[in-house]
C-alpha atoms as a PDB file:
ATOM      1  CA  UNK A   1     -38.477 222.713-135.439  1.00  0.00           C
ATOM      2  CA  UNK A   2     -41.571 222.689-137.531  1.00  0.00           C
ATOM      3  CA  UNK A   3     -41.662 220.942-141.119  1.00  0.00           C
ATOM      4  CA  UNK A   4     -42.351 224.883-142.622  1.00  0.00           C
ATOM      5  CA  UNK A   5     -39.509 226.140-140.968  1.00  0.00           C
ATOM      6  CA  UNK A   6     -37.185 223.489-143.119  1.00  0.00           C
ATOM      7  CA  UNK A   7     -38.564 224.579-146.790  1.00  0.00           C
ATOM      8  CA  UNK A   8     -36.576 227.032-149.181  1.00  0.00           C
ATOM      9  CA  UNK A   9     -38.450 228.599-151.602  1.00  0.00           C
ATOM     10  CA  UNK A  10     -35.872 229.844-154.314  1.00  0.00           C
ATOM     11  CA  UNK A  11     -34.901 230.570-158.045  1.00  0.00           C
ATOM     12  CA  UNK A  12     -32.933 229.363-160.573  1.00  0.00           C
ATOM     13  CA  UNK A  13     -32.416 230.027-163.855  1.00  0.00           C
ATOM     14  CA  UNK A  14     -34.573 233.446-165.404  1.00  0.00           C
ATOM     15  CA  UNK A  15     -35.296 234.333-168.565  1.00  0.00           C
ATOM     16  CA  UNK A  16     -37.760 236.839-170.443  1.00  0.00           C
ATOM     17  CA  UNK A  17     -39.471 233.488-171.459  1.00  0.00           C
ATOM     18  CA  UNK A  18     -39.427 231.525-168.091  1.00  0.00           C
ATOM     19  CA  UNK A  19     -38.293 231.476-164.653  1.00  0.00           C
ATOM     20  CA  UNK A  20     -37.459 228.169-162.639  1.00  0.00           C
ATOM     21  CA  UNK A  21     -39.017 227.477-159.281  1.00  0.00           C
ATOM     22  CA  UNK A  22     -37.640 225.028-156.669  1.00  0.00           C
ATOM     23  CA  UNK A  23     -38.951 224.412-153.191  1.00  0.00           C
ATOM     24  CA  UNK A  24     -36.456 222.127-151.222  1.00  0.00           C
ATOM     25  CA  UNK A  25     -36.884 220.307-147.951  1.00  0.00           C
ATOM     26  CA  UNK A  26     -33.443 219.689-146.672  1.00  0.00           C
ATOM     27  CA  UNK A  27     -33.797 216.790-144.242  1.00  0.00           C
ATOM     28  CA  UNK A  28     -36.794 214.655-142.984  1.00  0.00           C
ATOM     29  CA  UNK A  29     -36.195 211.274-141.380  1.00  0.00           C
ATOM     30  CA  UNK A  30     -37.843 208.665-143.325  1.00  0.00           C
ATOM     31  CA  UNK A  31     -36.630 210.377-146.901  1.00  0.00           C
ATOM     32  CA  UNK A  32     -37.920 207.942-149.343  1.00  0.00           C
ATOM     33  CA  UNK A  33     -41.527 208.605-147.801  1.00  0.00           C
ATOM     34  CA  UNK A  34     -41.869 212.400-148.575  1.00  0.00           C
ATOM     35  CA  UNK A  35     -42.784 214.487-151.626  1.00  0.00           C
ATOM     36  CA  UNK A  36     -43.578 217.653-152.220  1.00  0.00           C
ATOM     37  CA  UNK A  37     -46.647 218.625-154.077  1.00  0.00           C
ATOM     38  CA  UNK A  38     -48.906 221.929-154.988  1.00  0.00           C
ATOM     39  CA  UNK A  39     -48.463 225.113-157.068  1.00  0.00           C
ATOM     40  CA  UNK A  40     -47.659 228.631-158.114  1.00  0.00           C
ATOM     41  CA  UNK A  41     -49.896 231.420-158.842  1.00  0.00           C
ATOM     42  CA  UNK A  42     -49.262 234.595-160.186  1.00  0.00           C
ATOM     43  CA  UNK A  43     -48.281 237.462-160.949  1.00  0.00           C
ATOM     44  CA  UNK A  44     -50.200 238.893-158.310  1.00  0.00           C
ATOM     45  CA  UNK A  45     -49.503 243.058-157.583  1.00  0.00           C
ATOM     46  CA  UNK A  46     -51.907 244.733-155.522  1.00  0.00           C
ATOM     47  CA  UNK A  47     -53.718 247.748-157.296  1.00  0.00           C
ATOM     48  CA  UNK A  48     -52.649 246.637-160.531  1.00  0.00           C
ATOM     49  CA  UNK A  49     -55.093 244.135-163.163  1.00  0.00           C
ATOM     50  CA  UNK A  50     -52.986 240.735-164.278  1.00  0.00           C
ATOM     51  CA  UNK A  51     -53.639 238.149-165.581  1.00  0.00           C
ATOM     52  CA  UNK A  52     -52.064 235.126-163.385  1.00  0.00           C
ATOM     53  CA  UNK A  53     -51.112 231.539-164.781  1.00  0.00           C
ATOM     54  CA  UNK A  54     -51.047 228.490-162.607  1.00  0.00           C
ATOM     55  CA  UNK A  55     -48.185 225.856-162.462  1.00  0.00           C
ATOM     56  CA  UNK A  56     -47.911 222.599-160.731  1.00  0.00           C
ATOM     57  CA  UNK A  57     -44.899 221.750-158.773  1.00  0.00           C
ATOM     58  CA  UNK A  58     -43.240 218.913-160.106  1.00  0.00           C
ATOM     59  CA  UNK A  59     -41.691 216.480-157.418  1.00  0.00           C
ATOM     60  CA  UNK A  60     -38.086 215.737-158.033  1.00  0.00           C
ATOM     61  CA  UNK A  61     -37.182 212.946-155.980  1.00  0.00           C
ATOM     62  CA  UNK A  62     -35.545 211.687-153.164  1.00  0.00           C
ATOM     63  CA  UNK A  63     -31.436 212.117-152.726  1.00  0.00           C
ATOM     64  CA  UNK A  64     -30.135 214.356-149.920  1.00  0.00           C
ATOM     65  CA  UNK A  65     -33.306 216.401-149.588  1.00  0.00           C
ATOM     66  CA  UNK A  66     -36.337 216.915-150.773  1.00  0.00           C
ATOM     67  CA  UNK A  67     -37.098 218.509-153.912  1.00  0.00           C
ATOM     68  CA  UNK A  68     -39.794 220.375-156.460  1.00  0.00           C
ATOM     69  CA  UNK A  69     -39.785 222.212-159.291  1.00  0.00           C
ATOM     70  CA  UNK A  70     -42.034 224.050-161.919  1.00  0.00           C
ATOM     71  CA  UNK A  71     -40.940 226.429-164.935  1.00  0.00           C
ATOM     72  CA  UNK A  72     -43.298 230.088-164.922  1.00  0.00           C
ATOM     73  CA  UNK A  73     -44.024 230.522-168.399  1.00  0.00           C
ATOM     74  CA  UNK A  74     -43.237 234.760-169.153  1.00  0.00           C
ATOM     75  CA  UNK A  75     -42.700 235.760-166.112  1.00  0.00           C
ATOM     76  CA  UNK A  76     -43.199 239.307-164.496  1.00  0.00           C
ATOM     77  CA  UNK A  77     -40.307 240.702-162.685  1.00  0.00           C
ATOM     78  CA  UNK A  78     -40.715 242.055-159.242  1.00  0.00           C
ATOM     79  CA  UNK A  79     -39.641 245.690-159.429  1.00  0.00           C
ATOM     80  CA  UNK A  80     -40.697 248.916-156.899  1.00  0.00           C
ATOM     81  CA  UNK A  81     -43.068 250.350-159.552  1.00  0.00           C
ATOM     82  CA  UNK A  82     -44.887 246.765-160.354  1.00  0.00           C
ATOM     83  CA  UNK A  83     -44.030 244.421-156.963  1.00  0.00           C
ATOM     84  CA  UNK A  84     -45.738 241.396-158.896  1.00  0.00           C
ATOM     85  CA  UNK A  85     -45.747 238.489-156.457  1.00  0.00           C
ATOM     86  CA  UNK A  86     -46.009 234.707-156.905  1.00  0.00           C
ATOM     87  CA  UNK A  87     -47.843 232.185-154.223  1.00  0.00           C
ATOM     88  CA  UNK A  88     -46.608 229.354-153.576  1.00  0.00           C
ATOM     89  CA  UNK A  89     -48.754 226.648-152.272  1.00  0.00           C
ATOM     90  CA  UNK A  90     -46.839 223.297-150.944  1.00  0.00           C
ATOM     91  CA  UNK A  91     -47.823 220.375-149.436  1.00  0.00           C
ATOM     92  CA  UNK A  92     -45.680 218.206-147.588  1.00  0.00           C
ATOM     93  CA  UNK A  93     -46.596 214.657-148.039  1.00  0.00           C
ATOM     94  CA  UNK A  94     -45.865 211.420-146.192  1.00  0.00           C
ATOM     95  CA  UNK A  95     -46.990 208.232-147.906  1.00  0.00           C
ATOM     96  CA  UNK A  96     -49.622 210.013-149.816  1.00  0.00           C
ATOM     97  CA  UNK A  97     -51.073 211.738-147.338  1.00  0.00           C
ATOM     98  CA  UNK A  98     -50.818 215.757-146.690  1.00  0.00           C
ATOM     99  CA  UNK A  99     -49.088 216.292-142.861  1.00  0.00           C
ATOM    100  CA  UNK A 100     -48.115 220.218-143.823  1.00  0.00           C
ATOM    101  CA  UNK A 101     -49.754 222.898-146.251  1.00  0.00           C
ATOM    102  CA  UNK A 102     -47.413 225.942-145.932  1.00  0.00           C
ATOM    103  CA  UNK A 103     -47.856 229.244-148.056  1.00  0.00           C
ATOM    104  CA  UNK A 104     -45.396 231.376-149.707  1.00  0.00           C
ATOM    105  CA  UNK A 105     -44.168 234.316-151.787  1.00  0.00           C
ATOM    106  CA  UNK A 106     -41.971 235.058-154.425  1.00  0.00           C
ATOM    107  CA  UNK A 107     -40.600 238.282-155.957  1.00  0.00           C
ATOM    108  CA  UNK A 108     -38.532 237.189-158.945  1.00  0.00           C
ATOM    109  CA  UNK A 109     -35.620 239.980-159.695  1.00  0.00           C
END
């Protein structure tokens, strides 16, 4: 099983004001090694002008699995008139060093 095959890319609490992010890496040997780095971009809806924000993923720490976080500042709600999309872009990290860039999307409800 590949290292992008173990992430969840997910959401937690929404608001009108902000929407939490978390991508989560459920087991890797070697834990205290690993982070999680990279960002989100968007809204992005195709045929439709926006104006996207960028936000850093915050690494979480080590305890049972991996985790990252960032808060979207007003975000746009996916919906079937205006699918606005986030990307995600995470690295996985050992030691410093990038060993797997995986990309990924988000439609927040």
């Amino acid at each position: 099983m590949s290292l992008a095959d173990q992430i969840d890319v997910f959401y937690g609490r929404v608001t009108h004001s902000a929407a939490q992010v978390y991508v989560r890496v459920s087991s890797l040997a070697g834990g205290d090694e690993w982070t999680i780095t990279g960002k989100v971009r968007g809204p992005i809806a195709p045929g439709t002008r926006t104006l996207p924000t960028t936000v850093a993923l915050q690494d979480l720490g080590k305890g049972a699995t991996l985790l990252a976080s960032c808060a979207i500042p007003d975000p746009t709600f996916w919906t079937t008139l205006l699918p606005g999309i986030y990307e995600l872009d995470i690295q996985l990290r050992r030691h410093g060093e990038v060993v797997e860039t995986v990309s990924r999307s988000l439609g927040i409800r």
